[in-house]
Protein backbone atom coordinates (compact mmCIF):
# COMPACT_ATOMS: atom_id res chain seq x y z
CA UNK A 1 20.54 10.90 11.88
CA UNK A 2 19.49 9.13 8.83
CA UNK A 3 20.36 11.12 5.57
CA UNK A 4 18.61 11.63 2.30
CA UNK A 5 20.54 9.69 0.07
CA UNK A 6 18.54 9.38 -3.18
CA UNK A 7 15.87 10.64 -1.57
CA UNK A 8 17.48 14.09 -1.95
CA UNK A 9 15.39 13.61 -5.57
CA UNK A 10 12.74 14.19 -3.98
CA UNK A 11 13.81 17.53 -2.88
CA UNK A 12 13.74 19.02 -6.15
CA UNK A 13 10.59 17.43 -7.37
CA UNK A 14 7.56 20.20 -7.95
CA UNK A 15 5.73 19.78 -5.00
CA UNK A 16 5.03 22.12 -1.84
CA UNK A 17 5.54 19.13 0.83
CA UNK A 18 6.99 15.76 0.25
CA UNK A 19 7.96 12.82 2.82
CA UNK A 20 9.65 10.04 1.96
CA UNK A 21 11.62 7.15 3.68
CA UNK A 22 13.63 4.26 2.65
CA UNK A 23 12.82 0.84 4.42
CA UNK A 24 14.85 -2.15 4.30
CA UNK A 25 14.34 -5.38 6.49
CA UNK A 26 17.14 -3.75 8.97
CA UNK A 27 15.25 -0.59 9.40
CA UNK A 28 15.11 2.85 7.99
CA UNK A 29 18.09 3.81 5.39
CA UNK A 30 16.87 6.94 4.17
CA UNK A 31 14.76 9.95 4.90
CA UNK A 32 13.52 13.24 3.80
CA UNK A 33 11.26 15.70 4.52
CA UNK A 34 8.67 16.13 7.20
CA UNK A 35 8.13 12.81 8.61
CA UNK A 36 5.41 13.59 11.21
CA UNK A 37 3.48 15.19 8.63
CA UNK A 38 0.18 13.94 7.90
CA UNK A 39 -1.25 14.09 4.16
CA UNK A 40 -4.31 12.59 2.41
CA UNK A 41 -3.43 8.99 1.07
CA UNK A 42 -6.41 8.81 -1.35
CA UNK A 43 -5.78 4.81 -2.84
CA UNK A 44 -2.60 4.20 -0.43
CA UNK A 45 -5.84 3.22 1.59
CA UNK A 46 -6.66 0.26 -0.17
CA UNK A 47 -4.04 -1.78 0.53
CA UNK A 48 -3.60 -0.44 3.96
CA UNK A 49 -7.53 -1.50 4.31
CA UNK A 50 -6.60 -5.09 2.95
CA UNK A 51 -3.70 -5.47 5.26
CA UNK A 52 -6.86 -5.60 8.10
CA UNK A 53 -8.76 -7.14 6.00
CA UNK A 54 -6.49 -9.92 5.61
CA UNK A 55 -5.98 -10.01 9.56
CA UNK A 56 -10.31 -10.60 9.90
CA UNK A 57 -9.34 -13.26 7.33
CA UNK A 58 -6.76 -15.10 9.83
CA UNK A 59 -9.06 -14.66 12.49
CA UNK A 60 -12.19 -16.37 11.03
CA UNK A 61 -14.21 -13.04 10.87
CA UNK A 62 -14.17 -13.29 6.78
CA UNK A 63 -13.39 -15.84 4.58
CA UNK A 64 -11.47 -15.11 1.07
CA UNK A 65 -14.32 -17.01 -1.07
CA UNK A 66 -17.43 -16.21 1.18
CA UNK A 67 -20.21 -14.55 -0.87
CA UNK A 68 -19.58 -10.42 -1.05
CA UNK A 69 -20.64 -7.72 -3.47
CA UNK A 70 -22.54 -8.91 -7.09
CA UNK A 71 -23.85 -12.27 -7.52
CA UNK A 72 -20.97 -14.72 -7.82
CA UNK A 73 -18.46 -11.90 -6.21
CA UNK A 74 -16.37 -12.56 -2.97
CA UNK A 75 -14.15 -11.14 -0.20
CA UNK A 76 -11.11 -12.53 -2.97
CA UNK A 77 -12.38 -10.40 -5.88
CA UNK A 78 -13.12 -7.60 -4.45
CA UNK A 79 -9.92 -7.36 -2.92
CA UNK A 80 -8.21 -8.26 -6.01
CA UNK A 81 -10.81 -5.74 -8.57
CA UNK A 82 -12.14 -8.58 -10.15
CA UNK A 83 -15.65 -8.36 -8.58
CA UNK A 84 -17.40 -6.95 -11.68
CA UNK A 85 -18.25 -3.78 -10.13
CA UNK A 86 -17.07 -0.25 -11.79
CA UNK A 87 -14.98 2.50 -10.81
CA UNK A 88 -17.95 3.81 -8.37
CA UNK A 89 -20.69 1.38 -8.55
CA UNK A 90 -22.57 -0.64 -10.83
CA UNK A 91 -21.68 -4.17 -12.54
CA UNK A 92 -19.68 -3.59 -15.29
CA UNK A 93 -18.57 -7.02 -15.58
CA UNK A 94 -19.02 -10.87 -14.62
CA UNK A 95 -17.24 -11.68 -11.61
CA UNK A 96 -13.98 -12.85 -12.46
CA UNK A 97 -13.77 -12.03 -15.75
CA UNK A 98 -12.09 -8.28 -16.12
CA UNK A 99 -9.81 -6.62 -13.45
CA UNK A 100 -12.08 -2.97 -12.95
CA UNK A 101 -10.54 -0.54 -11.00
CA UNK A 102 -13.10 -0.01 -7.96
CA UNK A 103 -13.77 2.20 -5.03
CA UNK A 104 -17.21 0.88 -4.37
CA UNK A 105 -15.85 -2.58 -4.42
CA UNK A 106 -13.94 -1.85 -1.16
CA UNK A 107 -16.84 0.31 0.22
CA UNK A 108 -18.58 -3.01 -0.20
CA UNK A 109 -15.83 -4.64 1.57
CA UNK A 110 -15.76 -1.99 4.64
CA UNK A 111 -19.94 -2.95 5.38
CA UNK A 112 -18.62 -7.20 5.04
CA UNK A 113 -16.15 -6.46 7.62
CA UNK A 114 -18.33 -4.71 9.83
CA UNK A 115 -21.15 -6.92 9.64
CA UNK A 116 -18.56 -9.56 9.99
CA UNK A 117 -16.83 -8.27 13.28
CA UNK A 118 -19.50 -5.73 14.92
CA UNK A 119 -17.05 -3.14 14.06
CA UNK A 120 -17.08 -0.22 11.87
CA UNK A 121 -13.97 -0.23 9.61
CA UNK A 122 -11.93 2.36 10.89
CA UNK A 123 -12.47 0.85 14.43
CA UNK A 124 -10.99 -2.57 13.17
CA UNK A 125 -8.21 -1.25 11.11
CA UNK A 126 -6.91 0.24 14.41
CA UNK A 127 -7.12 -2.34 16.58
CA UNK A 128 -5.60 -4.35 13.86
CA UNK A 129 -3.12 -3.25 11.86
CA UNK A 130 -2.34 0.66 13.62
CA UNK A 131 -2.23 0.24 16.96
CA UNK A 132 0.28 -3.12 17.24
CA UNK A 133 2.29 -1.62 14.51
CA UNK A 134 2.73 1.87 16.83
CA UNK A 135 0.99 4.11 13.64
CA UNK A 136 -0.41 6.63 16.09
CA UNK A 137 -0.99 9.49 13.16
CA UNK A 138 -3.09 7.24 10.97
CA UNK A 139 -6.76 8.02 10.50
CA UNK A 140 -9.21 6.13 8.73
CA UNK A 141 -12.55 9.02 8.53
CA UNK A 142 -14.64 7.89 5.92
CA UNK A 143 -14.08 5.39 2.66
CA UNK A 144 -12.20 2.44 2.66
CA UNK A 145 -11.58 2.65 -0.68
CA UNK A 146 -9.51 6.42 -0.22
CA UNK A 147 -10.12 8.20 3.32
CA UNK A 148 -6.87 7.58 5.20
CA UNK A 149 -4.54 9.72 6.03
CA UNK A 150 -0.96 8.97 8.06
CA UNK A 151 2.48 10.02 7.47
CA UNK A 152 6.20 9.14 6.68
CA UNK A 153 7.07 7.56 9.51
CA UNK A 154 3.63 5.38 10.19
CA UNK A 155 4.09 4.01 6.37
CA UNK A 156 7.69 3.12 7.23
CA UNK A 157 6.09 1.00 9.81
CA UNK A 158 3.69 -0.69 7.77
CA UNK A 159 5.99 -0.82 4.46
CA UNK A 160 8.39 -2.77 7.13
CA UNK A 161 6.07 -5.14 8.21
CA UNK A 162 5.45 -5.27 4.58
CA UNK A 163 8.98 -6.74 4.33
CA UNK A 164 9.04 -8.98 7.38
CA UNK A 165 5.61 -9.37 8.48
CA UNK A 166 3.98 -9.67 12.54
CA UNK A 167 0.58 -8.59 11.99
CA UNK A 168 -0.47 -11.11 9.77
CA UNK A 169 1.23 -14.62 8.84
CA UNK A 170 4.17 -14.79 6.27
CA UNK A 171 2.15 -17.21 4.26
CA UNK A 172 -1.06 -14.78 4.15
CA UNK A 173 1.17 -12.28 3.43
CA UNK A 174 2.35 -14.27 0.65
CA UNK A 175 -0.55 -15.15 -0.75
CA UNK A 176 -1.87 -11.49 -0.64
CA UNK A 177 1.14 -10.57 -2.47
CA UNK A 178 0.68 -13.15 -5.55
CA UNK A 179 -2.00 -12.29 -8.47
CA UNK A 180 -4.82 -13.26 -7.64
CA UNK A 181 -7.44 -14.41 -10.89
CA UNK A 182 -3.94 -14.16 -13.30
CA UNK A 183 -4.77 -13.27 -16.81
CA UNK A 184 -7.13 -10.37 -16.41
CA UNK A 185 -6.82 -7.63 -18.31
CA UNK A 186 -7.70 -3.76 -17.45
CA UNK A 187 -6.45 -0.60 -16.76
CA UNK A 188 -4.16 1.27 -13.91
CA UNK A 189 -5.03 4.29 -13.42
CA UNK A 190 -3.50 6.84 -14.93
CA UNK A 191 -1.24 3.98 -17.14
CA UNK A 192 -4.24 2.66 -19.45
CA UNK A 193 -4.61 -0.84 -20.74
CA UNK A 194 -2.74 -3.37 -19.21
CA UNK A 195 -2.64 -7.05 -20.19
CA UNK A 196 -2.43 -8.49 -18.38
CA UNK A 197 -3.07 -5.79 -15.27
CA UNK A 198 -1.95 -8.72 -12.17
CA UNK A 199 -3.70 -7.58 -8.55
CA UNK A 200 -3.06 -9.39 -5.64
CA UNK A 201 -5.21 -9.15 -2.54
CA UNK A 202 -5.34 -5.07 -1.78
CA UNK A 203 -2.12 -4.62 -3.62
CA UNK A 204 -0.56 -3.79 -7.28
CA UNK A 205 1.69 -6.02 -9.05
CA UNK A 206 3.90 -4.91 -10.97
CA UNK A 207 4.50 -8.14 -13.28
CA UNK A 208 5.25 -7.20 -16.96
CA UNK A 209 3.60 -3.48 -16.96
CA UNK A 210 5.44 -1.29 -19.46
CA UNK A 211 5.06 1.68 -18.31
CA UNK A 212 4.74 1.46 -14.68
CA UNK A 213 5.24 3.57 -11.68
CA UNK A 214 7.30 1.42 -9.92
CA UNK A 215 11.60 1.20 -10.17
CA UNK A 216 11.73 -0.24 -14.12
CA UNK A 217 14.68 -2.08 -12.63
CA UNK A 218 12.19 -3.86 -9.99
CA UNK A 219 11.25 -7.37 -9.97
CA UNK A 220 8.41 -8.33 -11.36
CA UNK A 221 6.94 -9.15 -7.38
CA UNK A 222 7.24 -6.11 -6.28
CA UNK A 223 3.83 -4.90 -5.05
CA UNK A 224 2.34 -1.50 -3.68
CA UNK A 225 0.09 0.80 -4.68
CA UNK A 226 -0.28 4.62 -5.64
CA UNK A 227 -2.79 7.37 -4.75
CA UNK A 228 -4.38 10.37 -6.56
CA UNK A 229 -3.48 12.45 -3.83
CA UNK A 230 0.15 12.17 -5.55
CA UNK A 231 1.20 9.53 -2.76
CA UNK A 232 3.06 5.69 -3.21
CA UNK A 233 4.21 2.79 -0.94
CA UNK A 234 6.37 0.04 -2.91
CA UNK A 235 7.54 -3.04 -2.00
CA UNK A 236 10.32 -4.89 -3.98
CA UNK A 237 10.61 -8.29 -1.60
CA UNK A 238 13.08 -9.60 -3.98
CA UNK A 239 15.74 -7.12 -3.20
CA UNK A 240 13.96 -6.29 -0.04
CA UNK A 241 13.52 -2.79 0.22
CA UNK A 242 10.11 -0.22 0.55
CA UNK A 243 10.11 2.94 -0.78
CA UNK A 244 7.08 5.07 0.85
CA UNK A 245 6.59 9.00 -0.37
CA UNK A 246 4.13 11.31 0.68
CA UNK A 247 3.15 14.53 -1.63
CA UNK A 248 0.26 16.92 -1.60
CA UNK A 249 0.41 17.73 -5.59
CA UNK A 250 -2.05 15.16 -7.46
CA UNK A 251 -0.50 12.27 -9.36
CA UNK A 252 -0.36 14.30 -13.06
CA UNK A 253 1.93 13.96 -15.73
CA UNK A 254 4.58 15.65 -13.79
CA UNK A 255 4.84 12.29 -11.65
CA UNK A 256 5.20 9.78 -14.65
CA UNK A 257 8.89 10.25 -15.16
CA UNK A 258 9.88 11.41 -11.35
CA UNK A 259 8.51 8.43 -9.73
CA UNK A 260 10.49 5.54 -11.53
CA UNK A 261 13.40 7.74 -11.89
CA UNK A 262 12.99 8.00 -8.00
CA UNK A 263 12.97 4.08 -7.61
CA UNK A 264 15.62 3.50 -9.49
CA UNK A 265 17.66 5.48 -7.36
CA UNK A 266 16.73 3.83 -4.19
CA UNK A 267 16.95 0.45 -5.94
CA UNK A 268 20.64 1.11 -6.78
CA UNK A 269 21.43 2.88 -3.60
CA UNK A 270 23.93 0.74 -0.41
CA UNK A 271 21.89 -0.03 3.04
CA UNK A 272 23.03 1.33 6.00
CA UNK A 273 20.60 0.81 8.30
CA UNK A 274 20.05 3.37 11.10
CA UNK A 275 19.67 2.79 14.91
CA UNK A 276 16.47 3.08 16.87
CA UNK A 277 16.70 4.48 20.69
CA UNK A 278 13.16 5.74 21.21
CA UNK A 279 10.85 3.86 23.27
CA UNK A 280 8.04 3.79 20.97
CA UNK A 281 10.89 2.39 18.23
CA UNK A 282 12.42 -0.18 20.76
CA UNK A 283 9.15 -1.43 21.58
CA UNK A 284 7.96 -2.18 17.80
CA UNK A 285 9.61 -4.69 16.37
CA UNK A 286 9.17 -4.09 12.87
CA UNK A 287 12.15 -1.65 11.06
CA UNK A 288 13.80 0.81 13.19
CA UNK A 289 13.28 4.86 12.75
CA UNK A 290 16.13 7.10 14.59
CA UNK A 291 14.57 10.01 16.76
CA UNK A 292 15.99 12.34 14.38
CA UNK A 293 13.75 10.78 11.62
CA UNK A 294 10.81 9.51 13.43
């Protein structure tokens, strides 16, 4: 059975529910709370979104620069925020020229991919990124930009293929993972101003933000991405670890000092990987999840 370990944390933190698991590139270390238990991702949909996004991408469907969203915008800055477009429509900005925070720039990107493919999004996120990863509680039932839910134990998945990718190529991965348009400024959510605020493609980099969310003993790579919905997935491929939690209070001020105090903790804690035995583990070869966890 794999324990809590500084996870426990979480156990005291002000919330009714809370999931969370530990992920290195062995498998599962740590785990807490209610793993099968499905909550409202809000934003953690983005980059799960971009991860089949990125797949259409390797499979000719989209292309990074092709035309998308305002005049001069593509696939690339949309993913990435750079597109111009505000929080919930409208131009705000050249393309390319501030990093805006924007839901309707990934609604934009949901009707690309569908034209694209012949498939509506939630459709082609399954087929593409849920289903070969095994993340049989995820649901994708409206916006791209915020309408997923899953739980623990799917994110674990996805956080581990995160940290040794299958469904899309190490290199795409890679580039997904670097900032994308570097030297934009904006704002994170909740953080204000950040200069300069580095996106990759779908997901959060952490870079030189002061404050962040993240473990402030992180690397500066380490990508992920936070939700409203009081939610997080973070991963630190320098040290090689995820850290996904689930909550269902809203990301407030409670959250600003729990959170990093939370990642340092898992940042400092030993690995000690459990075992998988289930079939639907054995047959997934991203990290393992012991039946008593998964």
């Amino acid at each position: 059975m794999t324990d809590a370990g500084p996870l426990a944390l979480v156990e005291r933190w002000p919330v009714d529910h809370a999931a969370a698991v530990v992920v290195d590139r062995p498998g599962v270390v740590h785990a807490t709370g209610d793993l099968h238990r499905p909550f409202a991702l809000a934003s953690v949909t983005k980059p799960l979104f971009a991860t089949a996004v990125l797949v259409a991408v390797e499979e000719g469907s989209l292309a990074l620069d092709q035309p998308a969203g305002p005049d001069g915008s593509t696939v690339r800055h949309l993913l990435s925020h750079a597109s111009g477009l505000g929080l919930d429509g409208g131009q705000l900005a050249r393309p390319g020229r501030r990093r805006i925070y924007s839901n309707a720039g990934f609604e934009v990107l949901g009707r690309a991919l569908a034209d694209a493919t012949g498939l509506d999004p939630a459709t082609y996120l399954e087929e593409a990124v849920l289903s070969p990863l095994g993340m049989a509680a995820t649901v994708l039932d409206g916006s791209c930009a915020h309408a997923a839910t899953s739980t623990a134990s799917d994110l674990a998945r996805w956080a581990g293929d995160l940290l040794a990718p299958t469904v899309v190529d190490g290199s795409t991965l890679a580039l997904a993972t670097a900032v994308a348009f570097p030297g934009l400024d904006g704002l994170v959510p909740g953080y204000g101003k950040q200069s300069p605020n580095d996106w990759g493609l779908g997901f959060e980099i952490k870079g030189a933000k002061e404050p962040h969310w993240t473990a402030p003993g992180g690397s500066p790579t380490t990508f992920g991405h936070f939700g409203r919905s009081g939610t997080f997935v973070w991963i630190d491929p320098e040290v090689g670890r995820a850290l996904v939690v689930l909550t269902d209070r809203e990301f407030e001020a409670w959250a600003k000092p729990l959170w990093p105090a939370l990642g340092a903790a898992v940042l400092d804690a030993p690995s000690s990987p459990a075992t998988a035995t289930s079939p639907a583990a054995a047959a997934w070869t991203g990290p393992t999840v012991s039946p008593a966890s998964a």
